[in-house]
Protein backbone atom coordinates (compact mmCIF):
# COMPACT_ATOMS: atom_id res chain seq x y z
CA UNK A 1 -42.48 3.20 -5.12
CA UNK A 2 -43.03 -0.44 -5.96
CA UNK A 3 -40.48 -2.73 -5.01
CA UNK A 4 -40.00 -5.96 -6.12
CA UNK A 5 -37.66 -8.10 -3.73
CA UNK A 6 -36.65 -11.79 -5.67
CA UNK A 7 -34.68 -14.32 -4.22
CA UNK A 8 -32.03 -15.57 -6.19
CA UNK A 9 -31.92 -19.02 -8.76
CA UNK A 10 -30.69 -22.23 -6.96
CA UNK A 11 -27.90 -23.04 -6.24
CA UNK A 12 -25.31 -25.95 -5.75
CA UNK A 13 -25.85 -25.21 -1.59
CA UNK A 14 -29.17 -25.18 -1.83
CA UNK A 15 -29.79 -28.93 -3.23
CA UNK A 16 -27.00 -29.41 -0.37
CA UNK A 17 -29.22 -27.43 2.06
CA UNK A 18 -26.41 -25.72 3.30
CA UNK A 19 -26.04 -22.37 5.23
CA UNK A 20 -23.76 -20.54 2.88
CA UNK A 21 -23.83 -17.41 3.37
CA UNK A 22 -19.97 -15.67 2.78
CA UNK A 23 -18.51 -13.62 0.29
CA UNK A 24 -19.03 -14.44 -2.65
CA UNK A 25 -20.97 -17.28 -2.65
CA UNK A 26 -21.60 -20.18 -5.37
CA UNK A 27 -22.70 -19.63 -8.78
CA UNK A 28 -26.31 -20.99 -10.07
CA UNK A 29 -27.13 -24.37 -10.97
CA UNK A 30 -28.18 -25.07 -14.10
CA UNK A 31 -31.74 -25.09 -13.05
CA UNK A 32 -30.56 -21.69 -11.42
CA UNK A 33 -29.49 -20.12 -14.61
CA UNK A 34 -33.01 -21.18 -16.27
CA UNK A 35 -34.77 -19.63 -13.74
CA UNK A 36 -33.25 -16.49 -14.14
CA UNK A 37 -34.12 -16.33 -17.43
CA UNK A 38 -37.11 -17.52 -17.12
CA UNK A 39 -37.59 -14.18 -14.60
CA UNK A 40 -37.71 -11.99 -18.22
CA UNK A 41 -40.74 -13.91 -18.84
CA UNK A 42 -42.57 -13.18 -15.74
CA UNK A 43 -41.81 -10.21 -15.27
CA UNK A 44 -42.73 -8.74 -18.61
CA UNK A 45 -46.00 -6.90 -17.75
CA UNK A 46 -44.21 -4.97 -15.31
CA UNK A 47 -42.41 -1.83 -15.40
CA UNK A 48 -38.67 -1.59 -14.43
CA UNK A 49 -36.55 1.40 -13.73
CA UNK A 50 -33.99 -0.12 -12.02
CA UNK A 51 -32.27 -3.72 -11.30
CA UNK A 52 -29.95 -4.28 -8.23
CA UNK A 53 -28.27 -7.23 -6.50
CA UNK A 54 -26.49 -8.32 -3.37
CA UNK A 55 -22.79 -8.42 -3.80
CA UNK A 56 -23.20 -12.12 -3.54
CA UNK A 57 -22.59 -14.05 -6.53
CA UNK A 58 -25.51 -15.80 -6.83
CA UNK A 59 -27.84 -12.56 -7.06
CA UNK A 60 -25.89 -11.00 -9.55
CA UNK A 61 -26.49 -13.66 -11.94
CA UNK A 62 -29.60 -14.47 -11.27
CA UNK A 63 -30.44 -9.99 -11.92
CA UNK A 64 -28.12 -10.57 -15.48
CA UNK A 65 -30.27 -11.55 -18.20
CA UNK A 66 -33.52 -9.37 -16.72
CA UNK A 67 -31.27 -6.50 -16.28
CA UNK A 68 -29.74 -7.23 -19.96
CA UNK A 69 -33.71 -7.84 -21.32
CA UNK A 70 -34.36 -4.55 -20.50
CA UNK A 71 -31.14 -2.58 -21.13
CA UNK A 72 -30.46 -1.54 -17.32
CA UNK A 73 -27.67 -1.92 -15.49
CA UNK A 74 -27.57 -4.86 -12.68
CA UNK A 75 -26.34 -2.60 -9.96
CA UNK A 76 -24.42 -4.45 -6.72
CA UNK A 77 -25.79 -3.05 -3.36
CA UNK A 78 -24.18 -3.84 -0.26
CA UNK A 79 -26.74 -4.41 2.35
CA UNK A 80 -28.72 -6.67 0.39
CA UNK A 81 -27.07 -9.56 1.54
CA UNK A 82 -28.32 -12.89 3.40
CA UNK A 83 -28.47 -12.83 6.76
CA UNK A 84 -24.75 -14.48 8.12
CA UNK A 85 -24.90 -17.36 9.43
CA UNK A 86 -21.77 -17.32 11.66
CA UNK A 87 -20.83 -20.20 13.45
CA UNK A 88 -22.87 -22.23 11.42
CA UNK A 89 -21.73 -21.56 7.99
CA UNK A 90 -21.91 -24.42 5.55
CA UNK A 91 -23.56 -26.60 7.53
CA UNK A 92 -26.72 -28.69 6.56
CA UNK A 93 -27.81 -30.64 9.63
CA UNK A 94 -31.03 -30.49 10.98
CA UNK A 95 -30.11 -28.56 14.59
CA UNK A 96 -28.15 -26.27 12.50
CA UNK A 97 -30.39 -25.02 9.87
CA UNK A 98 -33.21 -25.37 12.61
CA UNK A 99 -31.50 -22.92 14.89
CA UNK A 100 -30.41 -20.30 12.04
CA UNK A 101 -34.05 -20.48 10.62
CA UNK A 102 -35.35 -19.98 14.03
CA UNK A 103 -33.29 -17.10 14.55
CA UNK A 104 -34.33 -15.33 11.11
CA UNK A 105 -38.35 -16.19 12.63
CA UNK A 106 -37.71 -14.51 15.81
CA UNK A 107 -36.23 -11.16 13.90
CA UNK A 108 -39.01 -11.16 11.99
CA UNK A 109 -41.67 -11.62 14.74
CA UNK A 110 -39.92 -8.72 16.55
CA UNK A 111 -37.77 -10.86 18.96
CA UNK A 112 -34.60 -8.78 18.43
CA UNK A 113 -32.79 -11.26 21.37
CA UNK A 114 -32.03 -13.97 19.46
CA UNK A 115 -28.68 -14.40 18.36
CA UNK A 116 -26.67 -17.16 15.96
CA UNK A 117 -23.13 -17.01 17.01
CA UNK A 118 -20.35 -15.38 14.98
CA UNK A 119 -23.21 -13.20 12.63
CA UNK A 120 -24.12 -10.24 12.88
CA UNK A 121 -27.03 -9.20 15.28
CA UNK A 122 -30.85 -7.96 14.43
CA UNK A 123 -30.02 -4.57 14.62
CA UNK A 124 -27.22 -4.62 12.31
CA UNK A 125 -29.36 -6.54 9.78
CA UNK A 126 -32.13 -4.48 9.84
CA UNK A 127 -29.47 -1.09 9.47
CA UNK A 128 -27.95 -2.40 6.21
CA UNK A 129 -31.15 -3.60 4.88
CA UNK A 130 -32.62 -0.54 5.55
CA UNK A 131 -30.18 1.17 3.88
CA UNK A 132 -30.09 -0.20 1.24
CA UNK A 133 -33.51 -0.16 0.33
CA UNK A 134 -33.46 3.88 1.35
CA UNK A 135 -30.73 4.31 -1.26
CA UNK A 136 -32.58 2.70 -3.65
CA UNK A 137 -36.12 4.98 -2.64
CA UNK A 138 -33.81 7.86 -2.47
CA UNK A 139 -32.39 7.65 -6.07
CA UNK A 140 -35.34 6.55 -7.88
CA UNK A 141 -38.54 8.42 -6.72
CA UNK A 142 -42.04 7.70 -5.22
CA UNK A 143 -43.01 6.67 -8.73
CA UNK A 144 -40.57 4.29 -9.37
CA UNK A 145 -40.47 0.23 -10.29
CA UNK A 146 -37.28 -0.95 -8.77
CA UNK A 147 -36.38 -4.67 -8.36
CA UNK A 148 -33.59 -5.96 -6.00
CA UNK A 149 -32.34 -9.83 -5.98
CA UNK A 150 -31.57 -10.52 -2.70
CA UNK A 151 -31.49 -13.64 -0.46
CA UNK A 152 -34.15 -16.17 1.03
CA UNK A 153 -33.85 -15.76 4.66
CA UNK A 154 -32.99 -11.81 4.84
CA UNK A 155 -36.24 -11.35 2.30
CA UNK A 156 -38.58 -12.34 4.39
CA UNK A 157 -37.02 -11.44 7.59
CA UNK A 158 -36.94 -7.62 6.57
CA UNK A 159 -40.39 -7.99 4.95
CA UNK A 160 -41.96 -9.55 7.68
CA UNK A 161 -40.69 -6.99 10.03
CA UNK A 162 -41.56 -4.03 7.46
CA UNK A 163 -44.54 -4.46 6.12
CA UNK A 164 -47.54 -2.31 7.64
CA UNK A 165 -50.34 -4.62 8.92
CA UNK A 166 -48.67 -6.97 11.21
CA UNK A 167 -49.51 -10.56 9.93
CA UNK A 168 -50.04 -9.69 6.02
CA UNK A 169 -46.55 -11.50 5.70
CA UNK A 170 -45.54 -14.78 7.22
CA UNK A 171 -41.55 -14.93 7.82
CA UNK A 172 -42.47 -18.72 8.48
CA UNK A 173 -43.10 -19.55 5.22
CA UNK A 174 -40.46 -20.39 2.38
CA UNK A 175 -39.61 -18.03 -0.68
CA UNK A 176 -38.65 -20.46 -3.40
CA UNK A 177 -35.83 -19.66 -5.57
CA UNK A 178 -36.43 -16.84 -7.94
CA UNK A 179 -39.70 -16.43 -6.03
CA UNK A 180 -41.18 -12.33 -5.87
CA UNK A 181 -42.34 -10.60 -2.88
CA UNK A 182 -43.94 -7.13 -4.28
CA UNK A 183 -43.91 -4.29 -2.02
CA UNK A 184 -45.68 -0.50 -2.45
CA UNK A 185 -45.20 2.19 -0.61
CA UNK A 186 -41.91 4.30 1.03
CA UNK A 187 -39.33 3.44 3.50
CA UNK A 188 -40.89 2.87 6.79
CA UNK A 189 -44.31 2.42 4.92
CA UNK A 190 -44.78 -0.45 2.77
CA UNK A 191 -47.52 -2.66 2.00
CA UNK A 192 -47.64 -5.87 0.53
CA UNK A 193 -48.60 -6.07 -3.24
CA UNK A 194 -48.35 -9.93 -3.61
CA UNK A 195 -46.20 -12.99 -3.66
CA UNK A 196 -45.45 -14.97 -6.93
């Protein structure tokens, strides 16, 4: 299966740098709306059988228009979204997005101790994203193109800790919005295709 894991368009928290992560989320900016669009574009060579999207907001219209482009429905997944951020929802100062980036590092590195309080822990991330990604293996087939939009921190995080070759992915480094992580391969096997 190839698997194509986006992170959403910007949005209004994002030019705040804030850690909003609840239910459902902000909308796009208007940069954020062209950017989805502009994800028809890009992704044009490739094959699609399937278009999904956290239940947040945010990833649901930034998977509209492709899904639309290519006549598929933009179907809403739980356990594709961002990683909570607890006690430190909404907030944009330096110790706070310091500590909840820190925290998404560690998962990713394997350090399964650290903890943000109020969210969820590593092992209940990894469950739903797992899930999630097995129901979407499960109902579309080893030959399959699926793409899922998703969310910044729990994207890398997940691939980071997934991929096969420890250090072909760096969690440390930032997925821009409406930036592509390509994956092949079958839960508990994947290998990384690219980044765009």
């Amino acid at each position: 299966m190839r698997l194509f894991l986006v992170r959403h368009g910007q949005t209004p928290s994002n030019l705040l740098r804030a850690l909003d992560t609840g239910r459902p989320g902000p909308g796009l900016t208007e940069l954020g709306q062209e950017q989805a669009l502009a994800l028809v574009a890009r992704l044009a060579a490739d094959h699609l059988d399937a278009v999904y999207a956290s239940p947040l907001l945010r990833a649901q219209l930034t998977a509209g228009p492709l899904a639309q482009a290519r006549n598929l429905t933009a179907t809403v997944l739980e356990g594709l979204e961002e990683i909570s951020a607890g006690a430190l929802e909404m907030l944009n100062d330096d110790a706070s997005c310091a500590s909840y980036g820190g925290t998404v590092i560690d998962w990713g590195l394997g350090n399964a101790d650290s903890r943000i309080e109020g969210a969820e822990d590593s092992s209940a991330f990894f469950a739903r994203f797992d899930a999630a990604v097995a129901k979407m293996a499960g109902t579309h087939g080893p030959d399959s193109s699926v793409l899922a939009v998703s969310h910044g921190a729990a994207i890398r995080c997940w691939t980071a800790a997934r991929v096969d070759h420890a250090g072909t992915f760096d969690v440390r480094l930032p997925l821009t919005n409406t930036g592509i992580i390509e994956l092949e391969g079958v839960p508990g096997a994947w290998r990384l295709h690219g980044v765009r």
